[in-house]
PDB file of N, CA and C in Angstrom:
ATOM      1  N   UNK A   1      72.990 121.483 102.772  1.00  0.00           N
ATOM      2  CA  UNK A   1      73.039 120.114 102.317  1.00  0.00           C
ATOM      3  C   UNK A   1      71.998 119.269 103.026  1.00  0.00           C
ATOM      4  N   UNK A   2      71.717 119.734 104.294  1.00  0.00           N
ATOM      5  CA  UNK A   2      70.784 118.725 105.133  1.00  0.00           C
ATOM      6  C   UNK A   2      69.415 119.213 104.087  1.00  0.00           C
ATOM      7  N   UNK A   3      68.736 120.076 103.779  1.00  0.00           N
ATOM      8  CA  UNK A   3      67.741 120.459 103.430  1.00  0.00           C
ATOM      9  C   UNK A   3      67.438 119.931 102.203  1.00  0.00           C
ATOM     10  N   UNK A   4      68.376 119.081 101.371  1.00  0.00           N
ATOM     11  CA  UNK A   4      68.589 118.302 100.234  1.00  0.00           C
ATOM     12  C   UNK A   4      68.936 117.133 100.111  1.00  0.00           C
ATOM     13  N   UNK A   5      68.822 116.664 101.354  1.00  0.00           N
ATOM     14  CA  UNK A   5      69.235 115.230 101.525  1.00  0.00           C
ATOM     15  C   UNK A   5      70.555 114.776 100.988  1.00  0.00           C
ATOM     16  N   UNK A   6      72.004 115.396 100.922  1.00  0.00           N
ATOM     17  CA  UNK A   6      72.992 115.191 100.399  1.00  0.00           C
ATOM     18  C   UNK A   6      73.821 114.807 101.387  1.00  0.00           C
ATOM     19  N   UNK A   7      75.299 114.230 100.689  1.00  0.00           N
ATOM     20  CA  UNK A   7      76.144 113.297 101.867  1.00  0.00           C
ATOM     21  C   UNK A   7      77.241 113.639 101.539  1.00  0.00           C
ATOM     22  N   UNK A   8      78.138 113.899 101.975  1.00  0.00           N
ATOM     23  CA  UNK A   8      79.728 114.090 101.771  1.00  0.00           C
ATOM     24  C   UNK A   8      80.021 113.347 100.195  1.00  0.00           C
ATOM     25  N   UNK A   9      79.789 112.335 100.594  1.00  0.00           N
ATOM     26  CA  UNK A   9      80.139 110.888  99.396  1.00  0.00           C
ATOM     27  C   UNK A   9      79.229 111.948  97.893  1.00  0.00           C
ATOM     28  N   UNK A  10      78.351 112.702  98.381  1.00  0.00           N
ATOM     29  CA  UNK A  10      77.629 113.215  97.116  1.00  0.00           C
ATOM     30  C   UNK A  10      78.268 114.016  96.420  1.00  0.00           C
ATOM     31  N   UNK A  11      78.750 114.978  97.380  1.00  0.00           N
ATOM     32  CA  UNK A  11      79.511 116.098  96.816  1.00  0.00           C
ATOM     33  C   UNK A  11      80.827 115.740  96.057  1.00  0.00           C
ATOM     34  N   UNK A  12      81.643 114.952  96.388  1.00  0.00           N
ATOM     35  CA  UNK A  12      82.900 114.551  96.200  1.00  0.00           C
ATOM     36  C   UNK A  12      82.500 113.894  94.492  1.00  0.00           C
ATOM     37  N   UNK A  13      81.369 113.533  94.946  1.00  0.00           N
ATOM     38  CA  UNK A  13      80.991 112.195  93.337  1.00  0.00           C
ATOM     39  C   UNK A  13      80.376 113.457  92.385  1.00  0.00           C
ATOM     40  N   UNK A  14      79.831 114.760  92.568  1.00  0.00           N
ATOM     41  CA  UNK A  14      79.333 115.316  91.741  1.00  0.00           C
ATOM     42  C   UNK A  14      80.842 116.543  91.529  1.00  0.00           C
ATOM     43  N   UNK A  15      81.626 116.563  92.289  1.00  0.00           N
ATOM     44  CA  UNK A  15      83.004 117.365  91.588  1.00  0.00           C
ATOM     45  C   UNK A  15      83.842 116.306  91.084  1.00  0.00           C
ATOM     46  N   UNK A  16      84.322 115.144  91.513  1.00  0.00           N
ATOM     47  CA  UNK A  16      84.947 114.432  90.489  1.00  0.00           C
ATOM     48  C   UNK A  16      84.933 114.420  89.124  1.00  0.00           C
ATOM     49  N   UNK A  17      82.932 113.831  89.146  1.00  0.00           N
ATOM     50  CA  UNK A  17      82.584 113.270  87.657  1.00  0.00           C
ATOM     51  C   UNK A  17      81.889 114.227  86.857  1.00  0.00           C
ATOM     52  N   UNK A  18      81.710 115.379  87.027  1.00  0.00           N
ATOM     53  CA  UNK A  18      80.937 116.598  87.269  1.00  0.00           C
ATOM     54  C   UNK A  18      81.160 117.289  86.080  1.00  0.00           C
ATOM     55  N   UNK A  19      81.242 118.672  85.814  1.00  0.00           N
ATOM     56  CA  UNK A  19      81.066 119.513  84.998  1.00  0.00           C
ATOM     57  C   UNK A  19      81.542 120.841  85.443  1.00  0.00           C
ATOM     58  N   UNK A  20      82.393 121.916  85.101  1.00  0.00           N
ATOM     59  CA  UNK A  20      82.411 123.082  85.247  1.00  0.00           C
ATOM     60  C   UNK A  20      80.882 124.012  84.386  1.00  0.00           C
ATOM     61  N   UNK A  21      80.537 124.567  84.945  1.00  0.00           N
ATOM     62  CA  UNK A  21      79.518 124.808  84.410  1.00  0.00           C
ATOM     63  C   UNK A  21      79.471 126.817  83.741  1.00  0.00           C
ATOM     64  N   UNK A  22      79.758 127.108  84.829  1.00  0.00           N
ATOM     65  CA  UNK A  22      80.036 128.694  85.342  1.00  0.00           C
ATOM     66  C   UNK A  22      81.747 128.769  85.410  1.00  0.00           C
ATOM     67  N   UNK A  23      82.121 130.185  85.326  1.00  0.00           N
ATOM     68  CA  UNK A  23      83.441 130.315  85.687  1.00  0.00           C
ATOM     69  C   UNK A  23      82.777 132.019  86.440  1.00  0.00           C
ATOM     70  N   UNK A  24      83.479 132.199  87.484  1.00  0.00           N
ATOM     71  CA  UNK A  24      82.671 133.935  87.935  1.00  0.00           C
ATOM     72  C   UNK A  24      84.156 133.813  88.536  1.00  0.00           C
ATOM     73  N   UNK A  25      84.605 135.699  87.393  1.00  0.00           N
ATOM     74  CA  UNK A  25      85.908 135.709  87.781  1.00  0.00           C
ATOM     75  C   UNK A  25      85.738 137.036  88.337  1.00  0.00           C
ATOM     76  N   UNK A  26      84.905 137.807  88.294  1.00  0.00           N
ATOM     77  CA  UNK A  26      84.532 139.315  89.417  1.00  0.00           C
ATOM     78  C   UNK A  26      84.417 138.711  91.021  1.00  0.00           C
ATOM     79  N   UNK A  27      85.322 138.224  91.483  1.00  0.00           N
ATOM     80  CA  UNK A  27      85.040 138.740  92.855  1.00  0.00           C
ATOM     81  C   UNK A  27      86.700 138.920  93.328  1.00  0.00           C
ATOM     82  N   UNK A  28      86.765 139.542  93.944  1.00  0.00           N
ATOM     83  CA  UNK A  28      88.119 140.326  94.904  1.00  0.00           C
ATOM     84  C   UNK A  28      88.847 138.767  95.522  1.00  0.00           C
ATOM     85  N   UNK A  29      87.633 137.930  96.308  1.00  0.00           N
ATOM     86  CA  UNK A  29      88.812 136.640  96.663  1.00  0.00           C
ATOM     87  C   UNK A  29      88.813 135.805  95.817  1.00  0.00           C
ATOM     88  N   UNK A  30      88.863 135.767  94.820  1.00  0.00           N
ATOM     89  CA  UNK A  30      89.242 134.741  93.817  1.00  0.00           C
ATOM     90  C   UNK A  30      87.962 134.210  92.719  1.00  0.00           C
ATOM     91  N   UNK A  31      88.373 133.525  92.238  1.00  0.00           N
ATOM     92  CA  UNK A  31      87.815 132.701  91.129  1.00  0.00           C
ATOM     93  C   UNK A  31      86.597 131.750  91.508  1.00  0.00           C
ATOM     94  N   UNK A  32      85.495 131.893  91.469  1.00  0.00           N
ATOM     95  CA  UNK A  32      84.549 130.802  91.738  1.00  0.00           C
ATOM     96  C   UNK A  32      84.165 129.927  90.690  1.00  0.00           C
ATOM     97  N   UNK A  33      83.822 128.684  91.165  1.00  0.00           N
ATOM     98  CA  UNK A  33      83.148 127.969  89.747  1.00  0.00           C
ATOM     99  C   UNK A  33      82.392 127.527  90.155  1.00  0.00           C
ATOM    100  N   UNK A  34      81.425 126.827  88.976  1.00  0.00           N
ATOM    101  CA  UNK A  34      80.002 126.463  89.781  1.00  0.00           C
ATOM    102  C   UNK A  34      80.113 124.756  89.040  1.00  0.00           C
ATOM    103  N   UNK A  35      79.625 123.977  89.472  1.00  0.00           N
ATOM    104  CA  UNK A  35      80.130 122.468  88.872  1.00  0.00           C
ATOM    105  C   UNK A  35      78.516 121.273  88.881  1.00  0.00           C
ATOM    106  N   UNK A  36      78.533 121.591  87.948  1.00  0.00           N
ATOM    107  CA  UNK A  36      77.166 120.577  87.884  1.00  0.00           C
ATOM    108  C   UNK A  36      77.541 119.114  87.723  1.00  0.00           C
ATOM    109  N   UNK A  37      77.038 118.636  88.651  1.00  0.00           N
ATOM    110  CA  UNK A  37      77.293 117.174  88.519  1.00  0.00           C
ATOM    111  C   UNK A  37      75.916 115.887  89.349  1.00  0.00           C
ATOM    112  N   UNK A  38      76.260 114.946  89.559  1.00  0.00           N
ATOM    113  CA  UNK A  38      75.314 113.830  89.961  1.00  0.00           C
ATOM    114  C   UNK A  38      75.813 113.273  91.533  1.00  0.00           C
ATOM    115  N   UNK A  39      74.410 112.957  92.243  1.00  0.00           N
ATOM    116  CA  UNK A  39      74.839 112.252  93.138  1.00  0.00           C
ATOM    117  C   UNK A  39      75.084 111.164  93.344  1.00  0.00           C
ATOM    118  N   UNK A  40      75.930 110.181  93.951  1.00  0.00           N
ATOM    119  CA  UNK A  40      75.206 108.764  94.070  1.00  0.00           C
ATOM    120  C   UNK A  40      74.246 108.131  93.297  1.00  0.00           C
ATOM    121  N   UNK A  41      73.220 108.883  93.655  1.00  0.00           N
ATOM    122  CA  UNK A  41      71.399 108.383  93.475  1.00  0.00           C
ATOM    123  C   UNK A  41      71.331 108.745  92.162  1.00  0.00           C
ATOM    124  N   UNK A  42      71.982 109.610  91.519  1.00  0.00           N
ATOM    125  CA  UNK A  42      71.751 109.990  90.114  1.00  0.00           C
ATOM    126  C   UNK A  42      71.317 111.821  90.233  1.00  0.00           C
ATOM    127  N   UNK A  43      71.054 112.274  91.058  1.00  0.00           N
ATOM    128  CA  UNK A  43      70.717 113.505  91.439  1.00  0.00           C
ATOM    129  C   UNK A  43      71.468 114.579  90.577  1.00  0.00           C
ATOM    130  N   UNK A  44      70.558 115.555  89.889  1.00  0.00           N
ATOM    131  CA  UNK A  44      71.754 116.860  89.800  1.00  0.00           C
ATOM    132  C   UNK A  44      71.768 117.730  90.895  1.00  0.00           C
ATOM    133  N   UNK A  45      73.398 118.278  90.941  1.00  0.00           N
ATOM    134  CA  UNK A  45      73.872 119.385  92.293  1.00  0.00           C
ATOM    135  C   UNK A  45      74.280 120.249  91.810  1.00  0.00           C
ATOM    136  N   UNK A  46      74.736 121.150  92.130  1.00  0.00           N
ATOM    137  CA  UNK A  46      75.586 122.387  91.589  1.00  0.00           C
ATOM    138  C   UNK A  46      76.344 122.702  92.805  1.00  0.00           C
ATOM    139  N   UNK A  47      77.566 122.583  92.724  1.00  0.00           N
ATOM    140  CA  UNK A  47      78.338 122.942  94.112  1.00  0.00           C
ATOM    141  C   UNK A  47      79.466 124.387  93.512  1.00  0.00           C
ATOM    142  N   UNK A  48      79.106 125.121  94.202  1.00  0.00           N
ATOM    143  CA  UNK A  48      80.033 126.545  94.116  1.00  0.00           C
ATOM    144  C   UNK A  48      81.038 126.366  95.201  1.00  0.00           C
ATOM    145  N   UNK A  49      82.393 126.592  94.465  1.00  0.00           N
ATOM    146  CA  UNK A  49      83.965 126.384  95.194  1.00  0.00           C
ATOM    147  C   UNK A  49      84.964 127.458  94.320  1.00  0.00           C
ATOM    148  N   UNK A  50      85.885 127.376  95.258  1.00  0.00           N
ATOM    149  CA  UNK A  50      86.878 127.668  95.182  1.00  0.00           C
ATOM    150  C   UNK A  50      88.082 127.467  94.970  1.00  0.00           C
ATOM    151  N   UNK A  51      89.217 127.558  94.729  1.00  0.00           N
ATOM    152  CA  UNK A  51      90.905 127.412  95.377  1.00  0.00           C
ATOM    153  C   UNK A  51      91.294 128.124  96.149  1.00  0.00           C
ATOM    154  N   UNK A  52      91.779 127.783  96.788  1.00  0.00           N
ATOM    155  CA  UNK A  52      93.183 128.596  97.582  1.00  0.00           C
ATOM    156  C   UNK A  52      94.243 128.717  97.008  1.00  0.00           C
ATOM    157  N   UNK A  53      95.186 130.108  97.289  1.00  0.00           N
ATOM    158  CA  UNK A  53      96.319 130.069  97.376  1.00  0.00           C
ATOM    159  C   UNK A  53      97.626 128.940  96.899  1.00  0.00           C
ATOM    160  N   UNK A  54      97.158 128.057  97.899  1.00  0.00           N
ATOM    161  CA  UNK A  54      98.261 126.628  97.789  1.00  0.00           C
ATOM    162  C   UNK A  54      97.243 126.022  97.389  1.00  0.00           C
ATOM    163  N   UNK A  55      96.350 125.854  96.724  1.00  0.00           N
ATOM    164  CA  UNK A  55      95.903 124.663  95.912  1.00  0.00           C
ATOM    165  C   UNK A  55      94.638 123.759  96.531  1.00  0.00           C
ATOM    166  N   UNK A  56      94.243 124.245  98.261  1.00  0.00           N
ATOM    167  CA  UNK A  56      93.267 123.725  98.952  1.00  0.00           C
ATOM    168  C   UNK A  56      92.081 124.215  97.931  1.00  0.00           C
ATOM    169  N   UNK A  57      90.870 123.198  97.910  1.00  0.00           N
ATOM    170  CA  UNK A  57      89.325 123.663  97.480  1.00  0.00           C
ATOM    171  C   UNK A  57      88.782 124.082  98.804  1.00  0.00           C
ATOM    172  N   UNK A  58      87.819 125.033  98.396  1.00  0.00           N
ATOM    173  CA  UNK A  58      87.077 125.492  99.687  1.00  0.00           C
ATOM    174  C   UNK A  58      85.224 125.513  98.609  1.00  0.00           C
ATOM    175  N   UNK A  59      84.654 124.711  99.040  1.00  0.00           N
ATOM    176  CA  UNK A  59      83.044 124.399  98.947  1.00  0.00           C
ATOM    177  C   UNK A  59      82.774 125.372  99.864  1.00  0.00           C
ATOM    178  N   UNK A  60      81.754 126.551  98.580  1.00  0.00           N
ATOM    179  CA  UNK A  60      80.849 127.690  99.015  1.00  0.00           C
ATOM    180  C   UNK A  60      80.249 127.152 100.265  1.00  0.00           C
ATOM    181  N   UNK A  61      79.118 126.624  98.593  1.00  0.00           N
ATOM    182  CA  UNK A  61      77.824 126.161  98.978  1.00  0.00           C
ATOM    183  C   UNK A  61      77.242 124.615  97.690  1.00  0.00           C
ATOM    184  N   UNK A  62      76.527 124.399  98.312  1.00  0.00           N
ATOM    185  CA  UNK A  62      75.877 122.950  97.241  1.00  0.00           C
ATOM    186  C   UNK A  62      74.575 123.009  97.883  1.00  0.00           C
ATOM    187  N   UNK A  63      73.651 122.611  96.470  1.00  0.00           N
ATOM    188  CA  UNK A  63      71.952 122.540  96.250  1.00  0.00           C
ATOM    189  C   UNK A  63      72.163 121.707  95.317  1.00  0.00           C
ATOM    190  N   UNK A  64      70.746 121.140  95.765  1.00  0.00           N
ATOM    191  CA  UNK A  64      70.020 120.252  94.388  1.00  0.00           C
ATOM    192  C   UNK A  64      69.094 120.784  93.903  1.00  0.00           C
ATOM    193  N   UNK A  65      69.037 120.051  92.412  1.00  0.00           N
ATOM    194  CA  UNK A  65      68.370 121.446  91.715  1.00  0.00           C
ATOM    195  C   UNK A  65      67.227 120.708  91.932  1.00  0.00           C
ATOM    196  N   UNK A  66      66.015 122.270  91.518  1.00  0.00           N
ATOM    197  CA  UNK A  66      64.445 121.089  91.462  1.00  0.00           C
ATOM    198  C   UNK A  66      64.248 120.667  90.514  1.00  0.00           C
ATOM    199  N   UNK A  67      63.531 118.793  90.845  1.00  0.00           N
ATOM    200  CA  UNK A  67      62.708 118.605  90.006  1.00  0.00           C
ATOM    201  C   UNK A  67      61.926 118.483  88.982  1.00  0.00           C
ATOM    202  N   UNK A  68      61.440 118.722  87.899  1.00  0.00           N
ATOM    203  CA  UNK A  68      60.470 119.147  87.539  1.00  0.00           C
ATOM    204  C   UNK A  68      59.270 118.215  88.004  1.00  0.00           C
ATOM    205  N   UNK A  69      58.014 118.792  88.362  1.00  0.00           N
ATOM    206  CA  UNK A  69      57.206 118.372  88.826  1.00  0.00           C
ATOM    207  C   UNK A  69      55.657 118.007  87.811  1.00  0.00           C
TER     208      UNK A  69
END
């Protein structure tokens, strides 16, 4: 997230208002999804998460996508 200039407040605003994008149901611990959404700033992210068990989310990982230049 540091390498993308992203903020807590980003992530939370791009799974709220966001998008399921992916569903990846091959893996042994569970269900991943991948969630495209916006930052704050207007940014697209893609944050890969999880559930738990009891219902906790667990955030893989999050990137912003590039650009086009």
């Amino acid at each position: 997230m540091v390498d993308d200039y992203l903020e807590r407040q980003d992530v939370e605003h791009a799974i709220l208002r966001g998008q399921i994008r992916k569903t990846m149901t091959h893996d042994t611990r569970g269900t991943r999804y991948q969630i495209e959404g916006s930052t704050i700033d207007g940014r697209l992210i893609h944050v890969i998460c999880r559930f738990r068990d009891e219902g906790s989310l667990i955030i893989i990982t999050v990137y912003a996508l590039m650009e086009d230049k």
